[in-house]
Protein backbone atom coordinates (compact mmCIF):
# COMPACT_ATOMS: atom_id res chain seq x y z
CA UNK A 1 66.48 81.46 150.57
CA UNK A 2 68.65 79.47 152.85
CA UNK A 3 69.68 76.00 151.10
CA UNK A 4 71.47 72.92 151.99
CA UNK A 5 74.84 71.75 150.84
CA UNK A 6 75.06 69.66 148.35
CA UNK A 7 72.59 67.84 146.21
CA UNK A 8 73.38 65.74 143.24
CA UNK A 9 69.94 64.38 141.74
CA UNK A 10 69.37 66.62 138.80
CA UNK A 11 66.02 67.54 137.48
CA UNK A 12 64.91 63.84 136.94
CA UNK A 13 67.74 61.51 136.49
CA UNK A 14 67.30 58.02 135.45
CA UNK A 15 70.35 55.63 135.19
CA UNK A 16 68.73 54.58 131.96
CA UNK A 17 67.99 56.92 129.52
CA UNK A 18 66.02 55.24 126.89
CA UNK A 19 62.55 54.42 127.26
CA UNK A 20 61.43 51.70 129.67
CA UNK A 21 58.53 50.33 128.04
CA UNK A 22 56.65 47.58 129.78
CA UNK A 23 55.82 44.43 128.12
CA UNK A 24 58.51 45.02 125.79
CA UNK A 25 61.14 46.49 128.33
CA UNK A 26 63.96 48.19 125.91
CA UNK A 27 66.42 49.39 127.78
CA UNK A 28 70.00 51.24 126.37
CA UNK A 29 72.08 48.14 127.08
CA UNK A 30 71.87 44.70 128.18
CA UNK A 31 71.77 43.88 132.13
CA UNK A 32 73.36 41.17 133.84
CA UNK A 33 70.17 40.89 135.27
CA UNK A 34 68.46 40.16 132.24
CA UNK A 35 67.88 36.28 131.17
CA UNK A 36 65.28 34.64 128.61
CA UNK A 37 62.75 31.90 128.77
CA UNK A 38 61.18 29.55 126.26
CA UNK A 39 59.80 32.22 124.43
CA UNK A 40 62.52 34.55 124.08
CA UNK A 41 61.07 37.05 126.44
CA UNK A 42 63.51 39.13 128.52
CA UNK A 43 63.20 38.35 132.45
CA UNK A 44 64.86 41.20 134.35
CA UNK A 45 65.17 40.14 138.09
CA UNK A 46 65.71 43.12 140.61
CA UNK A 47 69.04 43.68 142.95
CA UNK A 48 68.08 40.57 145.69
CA UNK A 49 67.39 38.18 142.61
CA UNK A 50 63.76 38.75 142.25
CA UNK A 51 61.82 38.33 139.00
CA UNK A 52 60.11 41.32 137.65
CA UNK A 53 55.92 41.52 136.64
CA UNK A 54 55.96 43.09 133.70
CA UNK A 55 52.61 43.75 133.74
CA UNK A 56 51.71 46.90 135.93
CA UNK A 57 49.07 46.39 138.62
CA UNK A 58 47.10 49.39 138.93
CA UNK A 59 47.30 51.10 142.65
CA UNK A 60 44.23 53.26 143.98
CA UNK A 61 46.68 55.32 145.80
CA UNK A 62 48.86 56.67 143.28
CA UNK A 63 47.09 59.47 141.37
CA UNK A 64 48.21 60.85 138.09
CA UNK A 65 48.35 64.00 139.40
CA UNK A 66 52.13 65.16 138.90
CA UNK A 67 53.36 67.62 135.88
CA UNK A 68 57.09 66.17 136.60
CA UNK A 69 58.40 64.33 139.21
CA UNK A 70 62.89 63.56 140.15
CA UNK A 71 63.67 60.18 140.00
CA UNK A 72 66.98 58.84 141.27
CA UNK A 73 67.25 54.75 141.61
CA UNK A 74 68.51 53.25 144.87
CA UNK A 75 71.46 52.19 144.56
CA UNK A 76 72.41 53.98 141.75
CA UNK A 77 74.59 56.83 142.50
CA UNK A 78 78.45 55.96 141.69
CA UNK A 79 80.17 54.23 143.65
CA UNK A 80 77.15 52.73 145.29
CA UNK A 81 76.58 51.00 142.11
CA UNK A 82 73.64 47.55 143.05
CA UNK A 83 70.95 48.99 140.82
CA UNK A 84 69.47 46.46 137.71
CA UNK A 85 67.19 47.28 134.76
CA UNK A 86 64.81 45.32 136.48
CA UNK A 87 65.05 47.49 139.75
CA UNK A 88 64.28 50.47 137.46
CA UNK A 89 61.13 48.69 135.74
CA UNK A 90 59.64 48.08 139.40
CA UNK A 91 60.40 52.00 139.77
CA UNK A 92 59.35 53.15 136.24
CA UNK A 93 55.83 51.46 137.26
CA UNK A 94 55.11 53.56 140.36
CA UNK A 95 55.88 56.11 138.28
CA UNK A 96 53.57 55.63 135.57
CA UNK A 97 50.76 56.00 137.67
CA UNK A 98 52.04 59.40 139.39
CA UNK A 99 51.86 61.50 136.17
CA UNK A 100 49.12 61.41 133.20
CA UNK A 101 51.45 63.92 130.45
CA UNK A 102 54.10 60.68 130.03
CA UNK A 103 51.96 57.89 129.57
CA UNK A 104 49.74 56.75 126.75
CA UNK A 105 46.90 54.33 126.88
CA UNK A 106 48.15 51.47 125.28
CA UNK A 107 49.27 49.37 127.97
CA UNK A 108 52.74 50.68 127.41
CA UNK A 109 54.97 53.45 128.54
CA UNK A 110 56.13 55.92 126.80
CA UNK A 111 57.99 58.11 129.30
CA UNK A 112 60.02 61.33 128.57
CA UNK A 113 63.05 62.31 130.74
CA UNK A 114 65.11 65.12 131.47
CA UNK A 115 69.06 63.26 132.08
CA UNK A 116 71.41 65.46 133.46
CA UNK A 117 75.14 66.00 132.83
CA UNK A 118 76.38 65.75 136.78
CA UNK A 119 79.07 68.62 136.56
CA UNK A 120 81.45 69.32 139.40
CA UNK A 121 85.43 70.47 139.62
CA UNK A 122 86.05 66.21 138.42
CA UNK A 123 86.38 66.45 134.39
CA UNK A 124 86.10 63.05 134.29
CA UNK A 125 83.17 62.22 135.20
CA UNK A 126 81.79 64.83 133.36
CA UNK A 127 83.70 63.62 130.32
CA UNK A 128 82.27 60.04 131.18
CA UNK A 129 78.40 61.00 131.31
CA UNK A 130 79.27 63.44 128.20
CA UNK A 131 80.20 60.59 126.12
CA UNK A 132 77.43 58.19 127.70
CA UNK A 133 74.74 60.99 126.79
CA UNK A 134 76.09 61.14 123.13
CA UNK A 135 76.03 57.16 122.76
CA UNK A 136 72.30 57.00 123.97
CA UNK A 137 71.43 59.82 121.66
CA UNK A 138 72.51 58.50 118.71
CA UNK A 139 71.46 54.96 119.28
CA UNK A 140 67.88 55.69 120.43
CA UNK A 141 66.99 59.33 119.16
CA UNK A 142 65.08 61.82 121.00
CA UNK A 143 61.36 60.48 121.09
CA UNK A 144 61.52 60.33 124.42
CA UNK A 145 63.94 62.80 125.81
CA UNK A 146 62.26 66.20 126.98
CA UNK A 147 65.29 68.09 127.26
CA UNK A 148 69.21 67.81 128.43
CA UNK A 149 70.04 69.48 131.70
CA UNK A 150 73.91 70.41 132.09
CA UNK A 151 74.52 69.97 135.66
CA UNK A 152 72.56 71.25 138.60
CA UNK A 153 73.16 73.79 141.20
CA UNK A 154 76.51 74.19 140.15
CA UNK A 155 75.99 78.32 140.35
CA UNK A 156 74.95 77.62 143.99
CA UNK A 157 77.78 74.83 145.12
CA UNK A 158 80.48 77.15 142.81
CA UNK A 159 82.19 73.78 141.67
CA UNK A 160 83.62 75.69 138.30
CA UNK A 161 83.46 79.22 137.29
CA UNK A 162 79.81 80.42 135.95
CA UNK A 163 81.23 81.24 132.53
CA UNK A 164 82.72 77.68 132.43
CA UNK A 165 79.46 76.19 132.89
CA UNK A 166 77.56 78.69 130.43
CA UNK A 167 80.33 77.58 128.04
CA UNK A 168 79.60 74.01 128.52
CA UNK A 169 76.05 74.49 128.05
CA UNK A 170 76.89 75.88 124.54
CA UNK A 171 78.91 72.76 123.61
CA UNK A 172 76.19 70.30 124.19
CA UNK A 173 73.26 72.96 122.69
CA UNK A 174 75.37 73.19 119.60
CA UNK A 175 76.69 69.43 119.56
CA UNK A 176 73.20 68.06 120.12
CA UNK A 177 71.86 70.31 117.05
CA UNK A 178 74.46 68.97 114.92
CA UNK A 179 72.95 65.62 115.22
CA UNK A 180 71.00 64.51 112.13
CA UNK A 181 67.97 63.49 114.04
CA UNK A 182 67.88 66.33 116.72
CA UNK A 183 64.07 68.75 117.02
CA UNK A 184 64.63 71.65 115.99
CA UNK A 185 65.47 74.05 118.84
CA UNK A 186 65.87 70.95 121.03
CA UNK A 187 66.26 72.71 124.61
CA UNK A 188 69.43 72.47 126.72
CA UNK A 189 69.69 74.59 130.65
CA UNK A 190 71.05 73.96 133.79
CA UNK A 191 69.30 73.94 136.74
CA UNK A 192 69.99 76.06 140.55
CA UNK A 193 68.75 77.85 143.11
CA UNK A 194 65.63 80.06 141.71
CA UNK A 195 67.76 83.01 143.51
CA UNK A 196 70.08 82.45 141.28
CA UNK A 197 68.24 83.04 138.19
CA UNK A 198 69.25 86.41 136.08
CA UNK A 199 69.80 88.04 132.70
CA UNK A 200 72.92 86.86 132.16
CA UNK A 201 71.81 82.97 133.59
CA UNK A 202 68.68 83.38 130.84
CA UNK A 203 70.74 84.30 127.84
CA UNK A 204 72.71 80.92 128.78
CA UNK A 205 69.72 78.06 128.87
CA UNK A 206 66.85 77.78 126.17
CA UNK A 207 64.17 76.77 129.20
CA UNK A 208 64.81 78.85 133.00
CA UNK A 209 64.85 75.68 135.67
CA UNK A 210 65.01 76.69 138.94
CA UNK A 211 65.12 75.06 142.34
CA UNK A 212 62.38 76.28 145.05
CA UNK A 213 62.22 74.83 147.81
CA UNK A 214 59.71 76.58 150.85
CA UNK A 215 61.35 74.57 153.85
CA UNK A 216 64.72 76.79 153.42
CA UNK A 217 62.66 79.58 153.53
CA UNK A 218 61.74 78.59 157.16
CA UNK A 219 58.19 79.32 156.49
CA UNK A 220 55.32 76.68 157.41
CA UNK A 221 54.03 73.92 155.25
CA UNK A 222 50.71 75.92 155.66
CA UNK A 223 52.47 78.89 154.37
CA UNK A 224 54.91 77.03 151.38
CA UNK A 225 52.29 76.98 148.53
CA UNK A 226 52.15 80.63 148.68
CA UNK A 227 55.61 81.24 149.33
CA UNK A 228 56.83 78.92 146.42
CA UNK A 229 54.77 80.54 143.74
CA UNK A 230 55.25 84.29 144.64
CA UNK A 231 59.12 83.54 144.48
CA UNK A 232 59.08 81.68 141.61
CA UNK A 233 57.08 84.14 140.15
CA UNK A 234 59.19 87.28 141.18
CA UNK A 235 62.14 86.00 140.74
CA UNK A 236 62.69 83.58 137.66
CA UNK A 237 59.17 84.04 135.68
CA UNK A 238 60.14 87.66 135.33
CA UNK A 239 63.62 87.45 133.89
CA UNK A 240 62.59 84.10 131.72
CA UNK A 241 59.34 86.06 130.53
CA UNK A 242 61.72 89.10 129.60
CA UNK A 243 63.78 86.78 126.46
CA UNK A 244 60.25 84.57 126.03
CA UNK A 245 61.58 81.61 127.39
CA UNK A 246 59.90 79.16 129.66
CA UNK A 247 60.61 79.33 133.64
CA UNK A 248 60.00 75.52 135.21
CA UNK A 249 60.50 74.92 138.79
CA UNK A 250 63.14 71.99 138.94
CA UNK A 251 62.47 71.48 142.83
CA UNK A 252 60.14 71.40 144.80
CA UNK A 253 59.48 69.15 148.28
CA UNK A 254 59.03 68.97 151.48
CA UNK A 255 61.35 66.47 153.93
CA UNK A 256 59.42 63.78 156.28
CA UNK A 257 62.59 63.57 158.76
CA UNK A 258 65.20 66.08 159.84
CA UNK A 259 66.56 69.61 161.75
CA UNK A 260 63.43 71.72 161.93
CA UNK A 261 64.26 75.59 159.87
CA UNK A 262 62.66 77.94 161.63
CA UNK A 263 58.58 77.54 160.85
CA UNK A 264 59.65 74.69 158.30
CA UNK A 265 59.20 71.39 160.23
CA UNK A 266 60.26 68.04 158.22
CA UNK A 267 57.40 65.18 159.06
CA UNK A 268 55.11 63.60 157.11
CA UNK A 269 51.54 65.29 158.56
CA UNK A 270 53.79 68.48 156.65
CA UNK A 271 54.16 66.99 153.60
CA UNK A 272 50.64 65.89 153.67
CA UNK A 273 49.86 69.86 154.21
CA UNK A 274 52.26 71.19 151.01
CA UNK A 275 51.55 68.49 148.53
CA UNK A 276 47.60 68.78 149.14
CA UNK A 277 48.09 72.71 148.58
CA UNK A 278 50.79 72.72 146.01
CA UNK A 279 50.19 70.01 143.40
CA UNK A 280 46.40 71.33 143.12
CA UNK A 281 47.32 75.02 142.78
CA UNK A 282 50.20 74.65 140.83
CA UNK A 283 47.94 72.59 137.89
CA UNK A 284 44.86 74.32 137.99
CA UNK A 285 47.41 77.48 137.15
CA UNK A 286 49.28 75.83 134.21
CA UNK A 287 52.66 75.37 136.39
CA UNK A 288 55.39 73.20 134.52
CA UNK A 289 57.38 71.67 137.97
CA UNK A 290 58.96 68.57 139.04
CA UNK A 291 58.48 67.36 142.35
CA UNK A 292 61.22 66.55 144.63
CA UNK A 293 61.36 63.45 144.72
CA UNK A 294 60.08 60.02 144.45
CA UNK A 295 61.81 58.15 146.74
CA UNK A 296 64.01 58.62 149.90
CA UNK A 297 67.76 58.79 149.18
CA UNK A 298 69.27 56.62 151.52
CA UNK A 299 73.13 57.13 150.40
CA UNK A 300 72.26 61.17 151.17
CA UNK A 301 71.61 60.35 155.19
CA UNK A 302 74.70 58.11 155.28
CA UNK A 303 76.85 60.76 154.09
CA UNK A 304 75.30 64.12 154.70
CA UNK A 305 72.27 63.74 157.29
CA UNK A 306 68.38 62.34 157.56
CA UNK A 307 67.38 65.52 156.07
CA UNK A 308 69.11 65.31 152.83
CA UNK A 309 68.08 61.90 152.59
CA UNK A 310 64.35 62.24 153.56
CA UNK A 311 62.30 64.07 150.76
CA UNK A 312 60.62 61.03 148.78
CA UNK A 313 57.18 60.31 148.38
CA UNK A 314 57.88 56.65 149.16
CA UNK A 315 60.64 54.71 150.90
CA UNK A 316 63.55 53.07 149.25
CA UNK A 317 61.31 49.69 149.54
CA UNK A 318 58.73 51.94 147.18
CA UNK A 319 56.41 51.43 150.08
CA UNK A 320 54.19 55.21 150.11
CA UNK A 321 55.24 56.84 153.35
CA UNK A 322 52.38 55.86 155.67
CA UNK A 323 49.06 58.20 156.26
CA UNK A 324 49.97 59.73 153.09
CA UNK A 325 47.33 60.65 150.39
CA UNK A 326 48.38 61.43 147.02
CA UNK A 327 46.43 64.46 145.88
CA UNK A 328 44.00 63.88 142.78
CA UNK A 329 44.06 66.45 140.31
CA UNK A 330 45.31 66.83 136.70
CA UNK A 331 48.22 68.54 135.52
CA UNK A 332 47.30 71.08 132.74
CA UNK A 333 50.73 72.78 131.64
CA UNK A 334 52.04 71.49 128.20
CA UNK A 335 55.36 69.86 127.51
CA UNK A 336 58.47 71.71 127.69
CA UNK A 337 58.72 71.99 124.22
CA UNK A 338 54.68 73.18 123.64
């Protein structure tokens, strides 16, 4: 499976990692773009100055229909740091409606998220998340955490040596379960290519996530449902199912602009095609996957090219991509952890 060069949104990555909850909006830190009124409410204004509507106004087009789905905030990726709390409210909205397993009727949120370690060759910053990951931990527990991912395709990019990152892995596994108010058998993994999956890459994660994406393949959008599952299937299902751990697929898209591979064509009559197949078969079989992505990645197409920048759902301006229809069926896999 033929794969681009470098991604850096990890299996869903959210700048905040605390729970966004709407109508009482707790976030892990004050904003700057947080004020009060009369009545002590928090206003959070998005990046231009605009107030944010707390309240969330239900759109017919957005079906609940998604098991998981990667979230990565404009403006958001270091250093092209603009993004607000508020921003990530307006986000955390469209994405309430796009999956029924995080939210519960009672006009709140209660959303669970996967953060991920970024890990490269630069200790730093993966000293710098480290800590950050620690600090939200302990301040706001694991109620709404799903799991910890420790980097993602690092295998695939070969930033450090494979041992290094299994060994890092095993840090945060056993520093997390240290922690007085950590579940029991609280899962920690990496994510990378689904080729890249093996015994040895097994015995390292407590859940198998792997990236599969059908337009490397070259094969058609007519042609990706199938191709996704029977790879998925033959080549990480059978070495998770071999230790009785569970295989997720991290990835999985389809781009609405960029170089054509082979029978893989990136437009948005294409995506249309995979998501209509995909998102229905992959429920109505029990698949645990997170779709790539929400949300176009404009900072991807300035520095790499319109193709790494053009797999959202929805434009930066969360505007749905236009002629689009959001398939409308439920998810029916359990949580990671079921």
């Amino acid at each position: 499976m033929k794969r681009r060069t470098y991604i850096i949104i990890g299996v869903i990555v959210l700048s905040i990692i605390a729970v966004i909850t709407i109508g009482v909006a707790v976030g892990t830190r004050k904003s700057k773009s947080t004020s009060a009124d009369d009545s002590n409410h928090p206003i959070f204004k998005t990046w231009d100055g605009q107030s944010v509507n707390l309240n969330i106004q239900a759109n017919s087009k957005y079906k609940k229909s998604f098991y998981g789905i990667n979230y990565g905030p404009v403006n958001a990726t270091w250093p092209e740091c603009g993004n607000t709390l508020g921003d990530v409210i307006e986000d955390v909205k469209i994405l309430s409606q796009l999956t029924s397993r995080q939210v519960h009727p009672n006009n709140c949120l209660d959303i669970k998220v996967i953060p991920t370690i970024w890990v490269d060759n630069n200790m730093t910053t993966y000293q710098r998340q480290y800590d950050d990951l620690f600090a939200n931990l302990n301040q706001h527990g694991f109620d709404h955490i799903e799991g910890v991912s420790v980097g993602n395709e690092v295998i695939f990019r070969k930033d450090i040596p494979t041992n290094d990152l299994f060994q890092r892995i095993a840090d945060v596994r056993q520093k997390i379960r240290a922690l007085p108010n950590a579940p029991k058998n609280f899962p920690v993994f990496t994510s990378d290519l689904g080729s890249n999956v093996g015994d040895a890459f097994v015995s390292a994660v407590d859940a198998v996530f792997a990236n599969v994406h059908p337009y490397f393949a070259g094969v058609t959008a007519q042609d990706g449902t199938n191709w996704t599952l029977k790879f998925f299937d033959e080549n990480d299902v059978i070495y998770a199912s071999k230790q009785n751990k569970p295989a997720v697929i991290a990835e999985v898209g389809w781009p609405t602009q960029g170089a054509s591979n082979n029978g893989s064509v990136a437009s948005i009559p294409n995506l249309q095609t995979f998501i209509s197949q995909f998102i229905c078969s992959a429920n109505a079989r029990q698949y645990k996957y997170y779709y790539f992505e929400t949300f176009d990645t404009p900072w991807k197409t300035q520095r790499f090219t319109v193709l790494e920048g053009s797999w959202g759902l929805f434009y930066p301006d969360r505007t749905l991509k236009p002629g689009l229809t959001l398939p409308d069926c439920a998810p029916t896999a359990p949580g990671l952890s079921n």
